[in-house]
Protein backbone atom coordinates (compact mmCIF):
# COMPACT_ATOMS: atom_id res chain seq x y z
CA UNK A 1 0.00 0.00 0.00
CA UNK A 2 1.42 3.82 -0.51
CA UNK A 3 1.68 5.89 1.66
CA UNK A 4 -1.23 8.43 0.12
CA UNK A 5 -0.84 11.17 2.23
CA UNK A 6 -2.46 14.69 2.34
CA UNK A 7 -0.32 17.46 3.56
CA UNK A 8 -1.77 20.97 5.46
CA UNK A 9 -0.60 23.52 7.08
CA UNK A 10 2.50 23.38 5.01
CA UNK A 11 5.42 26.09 6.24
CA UNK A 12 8.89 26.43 5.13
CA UNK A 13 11.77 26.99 7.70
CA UNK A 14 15.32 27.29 5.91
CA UNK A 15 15.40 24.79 2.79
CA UNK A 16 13.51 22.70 5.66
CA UNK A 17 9.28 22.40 4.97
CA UNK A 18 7.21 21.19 7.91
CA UNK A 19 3.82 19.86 7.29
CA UNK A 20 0.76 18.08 9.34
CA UNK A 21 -1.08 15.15 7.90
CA UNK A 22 -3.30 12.27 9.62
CA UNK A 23 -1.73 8.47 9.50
CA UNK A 24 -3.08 5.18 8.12
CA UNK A 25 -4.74 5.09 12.09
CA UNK A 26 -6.07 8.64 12.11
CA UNK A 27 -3.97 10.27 14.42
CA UNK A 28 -2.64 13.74 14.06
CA UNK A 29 1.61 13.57 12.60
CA UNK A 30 3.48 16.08 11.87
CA UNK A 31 6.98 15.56 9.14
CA UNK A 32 10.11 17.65 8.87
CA UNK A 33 11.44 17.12 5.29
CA UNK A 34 14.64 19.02 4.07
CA UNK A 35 14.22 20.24 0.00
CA UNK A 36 17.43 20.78 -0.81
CA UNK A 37 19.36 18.53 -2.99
CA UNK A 38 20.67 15.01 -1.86
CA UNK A 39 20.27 15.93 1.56
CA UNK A 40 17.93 12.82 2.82
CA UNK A 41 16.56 14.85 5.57
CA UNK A 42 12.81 13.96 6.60
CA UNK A 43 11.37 12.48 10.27
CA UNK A 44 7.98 11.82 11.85
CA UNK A 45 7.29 13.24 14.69
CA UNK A 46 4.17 13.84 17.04
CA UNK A 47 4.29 17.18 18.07
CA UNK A 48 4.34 20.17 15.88
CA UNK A 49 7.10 21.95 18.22
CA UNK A 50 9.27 19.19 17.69
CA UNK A 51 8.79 18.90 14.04
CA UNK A 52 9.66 22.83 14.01
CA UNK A 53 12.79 22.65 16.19
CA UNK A 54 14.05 19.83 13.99
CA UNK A 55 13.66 22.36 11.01
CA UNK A 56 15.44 25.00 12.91
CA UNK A 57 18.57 22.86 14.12
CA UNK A 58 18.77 21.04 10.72
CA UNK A 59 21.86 21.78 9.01
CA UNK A 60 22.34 19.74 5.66
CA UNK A 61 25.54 17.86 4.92
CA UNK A 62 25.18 18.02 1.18
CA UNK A 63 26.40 21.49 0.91
């Protein structure tokens, strides 16, 4: 099965974008995913603060 998932409240912190969606069990995630290239960056997490400070602290070691 894919993972079909539907994004909101989408914001962009640095080349980092931080988004909430609602898993397969219909709880409330929230991802930090890093845009730039070959970076890798991207984690689950269940808060929304936590999903922003990992966007903050991220620095990308593809530079």
């Amino acid at each position: 099965m894919s993972a079909n998932r539907r994004f909101r409240d989408v914001r962009r912190i640095g080349p980092v974008q931080v988004a909430t969606y609602f898993d397969g069990h219909g709880r409330t995630k929230h991802t930090a995913a890093c845009t730039a290239p070959r970076c890798g960056f991207s984690a689950d997490y269940d808060s929304r603060a936590a999903a922003e400070l990992a966007a903050r602290t991220h620095r990308c070691s593809a530079r």
